[in-house]
N, C-alpha and C. Protein backbone atom coordinates (compact mmCIF):
# COMPACT_ATOMS: atom_id res chain seq x y z
N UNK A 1 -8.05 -9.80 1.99
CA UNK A 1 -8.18 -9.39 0.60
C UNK A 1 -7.73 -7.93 0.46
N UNK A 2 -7.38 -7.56 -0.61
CA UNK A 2 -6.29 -6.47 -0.41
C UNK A 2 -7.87 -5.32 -1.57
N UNK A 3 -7.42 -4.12 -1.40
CA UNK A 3 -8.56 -3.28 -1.97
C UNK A 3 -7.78 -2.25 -2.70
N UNK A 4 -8.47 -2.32 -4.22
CA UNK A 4 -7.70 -1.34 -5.44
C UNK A 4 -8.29 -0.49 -4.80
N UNK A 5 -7.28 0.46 -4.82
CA UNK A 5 -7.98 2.07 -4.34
C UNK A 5 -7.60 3.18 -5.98
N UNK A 6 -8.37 3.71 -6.27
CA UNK A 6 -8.25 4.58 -7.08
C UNK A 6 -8.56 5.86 -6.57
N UNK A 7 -8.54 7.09 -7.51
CA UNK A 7 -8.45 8.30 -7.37
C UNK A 7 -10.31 8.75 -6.71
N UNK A 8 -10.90 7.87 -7.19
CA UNK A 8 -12.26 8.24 -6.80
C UNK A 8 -12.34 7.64 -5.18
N UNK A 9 -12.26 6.54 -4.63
CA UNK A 9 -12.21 5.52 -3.71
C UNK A 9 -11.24 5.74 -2.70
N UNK A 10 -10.25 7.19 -2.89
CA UNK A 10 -8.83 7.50 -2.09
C UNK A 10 -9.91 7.55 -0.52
N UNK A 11 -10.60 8.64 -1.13
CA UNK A 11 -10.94 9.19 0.22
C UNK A 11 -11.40 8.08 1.36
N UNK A 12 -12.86 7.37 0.79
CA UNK A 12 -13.27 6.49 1.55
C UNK A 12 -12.52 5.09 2.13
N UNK A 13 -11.69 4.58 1.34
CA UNK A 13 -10.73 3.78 1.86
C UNK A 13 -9.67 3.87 2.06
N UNK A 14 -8.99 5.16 2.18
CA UNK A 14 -7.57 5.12 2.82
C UNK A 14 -8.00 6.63 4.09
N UNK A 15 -8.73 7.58 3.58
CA UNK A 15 -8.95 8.91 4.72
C UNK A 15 -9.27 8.57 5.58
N UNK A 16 -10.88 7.89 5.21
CA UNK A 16 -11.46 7.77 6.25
C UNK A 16 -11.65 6.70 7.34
N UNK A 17 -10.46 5.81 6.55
CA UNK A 17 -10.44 4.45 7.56
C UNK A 17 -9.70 4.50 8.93
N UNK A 18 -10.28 4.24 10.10
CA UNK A 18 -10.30 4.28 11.63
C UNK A 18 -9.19 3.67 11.81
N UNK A 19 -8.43 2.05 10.99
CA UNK A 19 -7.34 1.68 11.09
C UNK A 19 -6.31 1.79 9.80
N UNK A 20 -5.14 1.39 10.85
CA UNK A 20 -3.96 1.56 9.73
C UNK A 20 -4.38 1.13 7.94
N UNK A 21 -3.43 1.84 7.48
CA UNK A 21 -4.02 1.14 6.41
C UNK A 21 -2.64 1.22 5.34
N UNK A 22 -1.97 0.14 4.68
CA UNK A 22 -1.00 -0.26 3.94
C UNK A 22 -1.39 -0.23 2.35
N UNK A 23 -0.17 0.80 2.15
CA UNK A 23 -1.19 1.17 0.37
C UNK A 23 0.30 0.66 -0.56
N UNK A 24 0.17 -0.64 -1.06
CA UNK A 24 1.03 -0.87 -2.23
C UNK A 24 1.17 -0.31 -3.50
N UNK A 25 1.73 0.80 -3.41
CA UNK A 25 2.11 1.03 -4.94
C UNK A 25 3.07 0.17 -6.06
N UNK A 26 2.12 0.01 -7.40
CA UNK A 26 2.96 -1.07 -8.05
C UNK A 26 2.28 -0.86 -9.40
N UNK A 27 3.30 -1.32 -10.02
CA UNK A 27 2.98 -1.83 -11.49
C UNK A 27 2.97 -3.01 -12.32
N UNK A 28 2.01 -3.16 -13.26
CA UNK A 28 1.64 -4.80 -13.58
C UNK A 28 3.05 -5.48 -14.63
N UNK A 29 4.01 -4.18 -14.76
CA UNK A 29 4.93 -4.90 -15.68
C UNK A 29 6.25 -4.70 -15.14
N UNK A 30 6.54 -4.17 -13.28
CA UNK A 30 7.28 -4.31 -12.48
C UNK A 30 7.80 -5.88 -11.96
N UNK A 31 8.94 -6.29 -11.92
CA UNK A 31 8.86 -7.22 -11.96
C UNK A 31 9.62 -7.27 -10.22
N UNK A 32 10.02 -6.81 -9.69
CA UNK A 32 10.08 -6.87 -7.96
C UNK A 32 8.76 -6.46 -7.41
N UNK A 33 7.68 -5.53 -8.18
CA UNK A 33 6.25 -5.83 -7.52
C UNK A 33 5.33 -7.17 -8.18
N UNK A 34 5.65 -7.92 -8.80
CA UNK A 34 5.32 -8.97 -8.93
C UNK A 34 5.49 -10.27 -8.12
N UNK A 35 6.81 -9.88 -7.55
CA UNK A 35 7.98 -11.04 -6.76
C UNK A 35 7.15 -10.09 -4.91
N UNK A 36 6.45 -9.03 -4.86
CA UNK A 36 5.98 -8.72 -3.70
C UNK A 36 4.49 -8.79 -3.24
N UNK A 37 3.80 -8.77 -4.80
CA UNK A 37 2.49 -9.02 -4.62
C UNK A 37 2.02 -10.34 -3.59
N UNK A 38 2.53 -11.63 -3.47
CA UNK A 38 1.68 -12.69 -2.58
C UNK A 38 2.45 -12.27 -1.59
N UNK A 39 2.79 -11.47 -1.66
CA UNK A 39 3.44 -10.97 0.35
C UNK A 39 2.29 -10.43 0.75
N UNK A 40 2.13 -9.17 0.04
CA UNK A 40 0.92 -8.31 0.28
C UNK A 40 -0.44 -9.33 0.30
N UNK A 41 -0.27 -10.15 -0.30
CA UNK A 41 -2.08 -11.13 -0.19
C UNK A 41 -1.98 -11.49 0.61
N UNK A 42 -0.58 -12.56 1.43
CA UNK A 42 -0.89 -13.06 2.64
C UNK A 42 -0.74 -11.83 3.66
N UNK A 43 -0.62 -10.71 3.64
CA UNK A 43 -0.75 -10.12 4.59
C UNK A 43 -2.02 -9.25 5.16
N UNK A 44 -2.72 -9.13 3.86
CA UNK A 44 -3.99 -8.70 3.83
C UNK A 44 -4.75 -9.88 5.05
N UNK A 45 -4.73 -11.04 4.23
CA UNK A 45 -5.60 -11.81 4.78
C UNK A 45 -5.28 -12.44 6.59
N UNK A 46 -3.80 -12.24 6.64
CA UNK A 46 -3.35 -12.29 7.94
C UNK A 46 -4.09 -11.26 8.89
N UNK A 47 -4.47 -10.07 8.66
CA UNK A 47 -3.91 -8.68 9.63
C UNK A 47 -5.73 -8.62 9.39
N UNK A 48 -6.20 -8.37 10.79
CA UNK A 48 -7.34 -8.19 10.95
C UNK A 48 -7.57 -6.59 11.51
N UNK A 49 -6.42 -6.17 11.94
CA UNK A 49 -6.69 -4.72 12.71
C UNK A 49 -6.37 -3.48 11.73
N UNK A 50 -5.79 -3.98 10.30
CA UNK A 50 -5.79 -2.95 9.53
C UNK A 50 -5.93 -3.47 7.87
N UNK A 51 -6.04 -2.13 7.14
CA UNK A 51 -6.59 -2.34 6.06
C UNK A 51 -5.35 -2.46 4.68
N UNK A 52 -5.18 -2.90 3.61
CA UNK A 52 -4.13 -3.57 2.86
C UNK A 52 -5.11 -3.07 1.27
N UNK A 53 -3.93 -1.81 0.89
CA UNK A 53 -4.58 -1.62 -0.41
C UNK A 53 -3.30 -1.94 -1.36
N UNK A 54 -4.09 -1.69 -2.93
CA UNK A 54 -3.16 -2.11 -3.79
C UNK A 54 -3.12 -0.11 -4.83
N UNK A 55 -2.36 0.50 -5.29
CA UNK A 55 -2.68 1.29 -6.10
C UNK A 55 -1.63 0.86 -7.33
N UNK A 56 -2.43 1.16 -8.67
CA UNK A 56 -1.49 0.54 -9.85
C UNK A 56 -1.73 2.02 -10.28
N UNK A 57 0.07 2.50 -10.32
CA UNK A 57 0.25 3.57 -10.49
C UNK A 57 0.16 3.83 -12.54
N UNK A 58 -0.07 3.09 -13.25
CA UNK A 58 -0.65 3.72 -14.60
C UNK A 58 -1.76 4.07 -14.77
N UNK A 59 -2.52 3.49 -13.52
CA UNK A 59 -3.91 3.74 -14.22
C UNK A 59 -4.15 4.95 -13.16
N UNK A 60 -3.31 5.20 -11.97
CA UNK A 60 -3.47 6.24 -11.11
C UNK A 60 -2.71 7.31 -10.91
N UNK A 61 -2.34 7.71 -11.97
CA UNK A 61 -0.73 8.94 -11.73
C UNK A 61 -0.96 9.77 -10.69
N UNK A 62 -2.30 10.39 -10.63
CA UNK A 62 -2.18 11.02 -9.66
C UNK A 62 -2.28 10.96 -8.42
N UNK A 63 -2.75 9.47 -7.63
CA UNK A 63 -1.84 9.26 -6.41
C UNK A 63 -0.51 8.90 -6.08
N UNK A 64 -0.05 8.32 -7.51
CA UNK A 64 1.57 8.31 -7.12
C UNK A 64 2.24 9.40 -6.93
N UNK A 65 1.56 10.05 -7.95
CA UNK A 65 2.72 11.51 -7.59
C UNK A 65 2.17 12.63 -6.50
N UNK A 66 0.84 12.68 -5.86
CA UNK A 66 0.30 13.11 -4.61
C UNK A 66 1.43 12.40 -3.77
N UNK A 67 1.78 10.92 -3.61
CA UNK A 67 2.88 10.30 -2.63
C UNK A 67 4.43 10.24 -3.45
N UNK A 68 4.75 11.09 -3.74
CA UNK A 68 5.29 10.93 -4.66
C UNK A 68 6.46 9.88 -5.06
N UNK A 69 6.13 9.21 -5.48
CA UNK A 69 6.65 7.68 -5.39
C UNK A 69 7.83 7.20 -6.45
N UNK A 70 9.12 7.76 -6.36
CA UNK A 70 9.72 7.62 -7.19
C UNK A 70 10.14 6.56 -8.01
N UNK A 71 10.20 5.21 -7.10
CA UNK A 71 10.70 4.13 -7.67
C UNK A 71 9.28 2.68 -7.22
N UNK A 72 9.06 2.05 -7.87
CA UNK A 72 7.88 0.93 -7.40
C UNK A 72 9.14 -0.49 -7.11
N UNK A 73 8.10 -1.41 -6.68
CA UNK A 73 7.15 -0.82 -5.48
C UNK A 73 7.30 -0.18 -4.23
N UNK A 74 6.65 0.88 -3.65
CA UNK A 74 6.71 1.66 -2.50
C UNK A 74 5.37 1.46 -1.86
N UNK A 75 6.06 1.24 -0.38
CA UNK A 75 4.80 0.79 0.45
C UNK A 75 4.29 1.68 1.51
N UNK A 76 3.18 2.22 1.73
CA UNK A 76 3.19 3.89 2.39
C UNK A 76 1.99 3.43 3.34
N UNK A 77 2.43 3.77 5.05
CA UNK A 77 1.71 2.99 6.10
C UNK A 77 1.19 4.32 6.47
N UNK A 78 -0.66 4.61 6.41
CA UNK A 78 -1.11 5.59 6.74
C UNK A 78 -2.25 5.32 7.76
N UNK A 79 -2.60 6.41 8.92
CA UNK A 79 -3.34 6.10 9.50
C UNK A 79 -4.00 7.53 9.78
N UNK A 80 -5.17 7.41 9.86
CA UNK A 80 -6.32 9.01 10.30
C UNK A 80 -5.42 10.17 9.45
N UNK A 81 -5.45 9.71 7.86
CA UNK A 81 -4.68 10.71 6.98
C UNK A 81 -3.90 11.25 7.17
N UNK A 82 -2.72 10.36 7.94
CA UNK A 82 -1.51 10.71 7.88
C UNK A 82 -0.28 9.53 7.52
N UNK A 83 0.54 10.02 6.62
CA UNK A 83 1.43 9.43 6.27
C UNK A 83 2.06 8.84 7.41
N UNK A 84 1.93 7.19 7.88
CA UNK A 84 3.15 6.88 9.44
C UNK A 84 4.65 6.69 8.76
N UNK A 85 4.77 5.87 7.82
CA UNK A 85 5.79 5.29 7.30
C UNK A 85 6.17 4.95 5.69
N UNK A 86 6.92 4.80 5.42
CA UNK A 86 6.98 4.50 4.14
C UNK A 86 8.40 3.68 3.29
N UNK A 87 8.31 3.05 2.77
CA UNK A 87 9.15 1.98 2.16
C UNK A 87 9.50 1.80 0.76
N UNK A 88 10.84 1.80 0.12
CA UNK A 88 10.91 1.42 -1.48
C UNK A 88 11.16 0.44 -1.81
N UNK A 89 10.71 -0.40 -2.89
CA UNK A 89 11.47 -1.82 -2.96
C UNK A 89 10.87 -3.03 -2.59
N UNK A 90 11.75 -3.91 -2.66
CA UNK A 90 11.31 -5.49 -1.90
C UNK A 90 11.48 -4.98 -0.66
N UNK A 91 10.74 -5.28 0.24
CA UNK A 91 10.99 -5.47 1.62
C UNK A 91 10.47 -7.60 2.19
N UNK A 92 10.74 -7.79 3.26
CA UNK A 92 10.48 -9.10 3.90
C UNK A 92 8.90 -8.83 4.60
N UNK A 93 8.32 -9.71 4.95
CA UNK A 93 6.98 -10.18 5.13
C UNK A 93 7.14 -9.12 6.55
N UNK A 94 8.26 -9.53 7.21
CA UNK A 94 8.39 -9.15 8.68
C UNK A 94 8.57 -7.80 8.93
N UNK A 95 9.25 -7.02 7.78
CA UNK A 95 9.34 -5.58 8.22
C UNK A 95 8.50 -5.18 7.67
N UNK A 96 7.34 -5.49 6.72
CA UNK A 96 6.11 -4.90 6.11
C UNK A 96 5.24 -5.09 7.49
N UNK A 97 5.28 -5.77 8.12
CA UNK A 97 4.28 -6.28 9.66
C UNK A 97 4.87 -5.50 10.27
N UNK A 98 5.88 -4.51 10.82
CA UNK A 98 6.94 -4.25 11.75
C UNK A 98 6.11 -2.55 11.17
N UNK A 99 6.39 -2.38 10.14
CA UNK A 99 5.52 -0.94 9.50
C UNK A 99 3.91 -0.72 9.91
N UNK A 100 3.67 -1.83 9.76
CA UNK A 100 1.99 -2.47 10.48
C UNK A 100 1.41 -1.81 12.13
N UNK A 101 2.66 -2.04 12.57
CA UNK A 101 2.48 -2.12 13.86
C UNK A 101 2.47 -0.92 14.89
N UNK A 102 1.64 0.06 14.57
CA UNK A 102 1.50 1.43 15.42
C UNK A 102 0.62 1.65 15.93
């Protein structure tokens, strides 16, 4: 299950989490993060060693632009508050797992 993270919730579920953690930035009237969202569900529910968030950048400007995220969706692989990787666009199931994997 994938976890809305907002501006209040940044800290405790993306800082302070021990494992990786995959933060989808997206918007509800994006229509390639629409066509990426059941990637991200089955991957949530696949991946037991790390954590799978969602941020909807209208209702959160200010983590998009903290990451500053020019184009949605962008997929930003962080671990012990640090940025590992990061992605724009559609990507495939396999290189979102391949970003996963540190």
């Amino acid at each position: 299950m994938t976890v809305k993270v907002t501006n209040s919730n940044f800290e405790s579920e993306v800082l302070q989490s021990s494992a990786p953690v995959l933060i989808d930035f997206y918007a509800n009237w994006c229509m390639p993060c629409k066509m990426l969202s059941p990637v991200i569900e089955e991957i949530s529910q696949e991946v037991s060693d790390a954590k799978v968030c969602k941020v909807n950048i209208d209702e959160e400007p200010e983590l998009a632009q903290k990451f500053q995220v020019m184009s949605i969706p962008t997929l930003v692989v962080m671990k012990e508050g640090k940025v590992l990787s990061t992605a724009m666009g559609m990507r495939p199931k396999k290189d979102i797992l391949k970003m996963l994997a540190v």
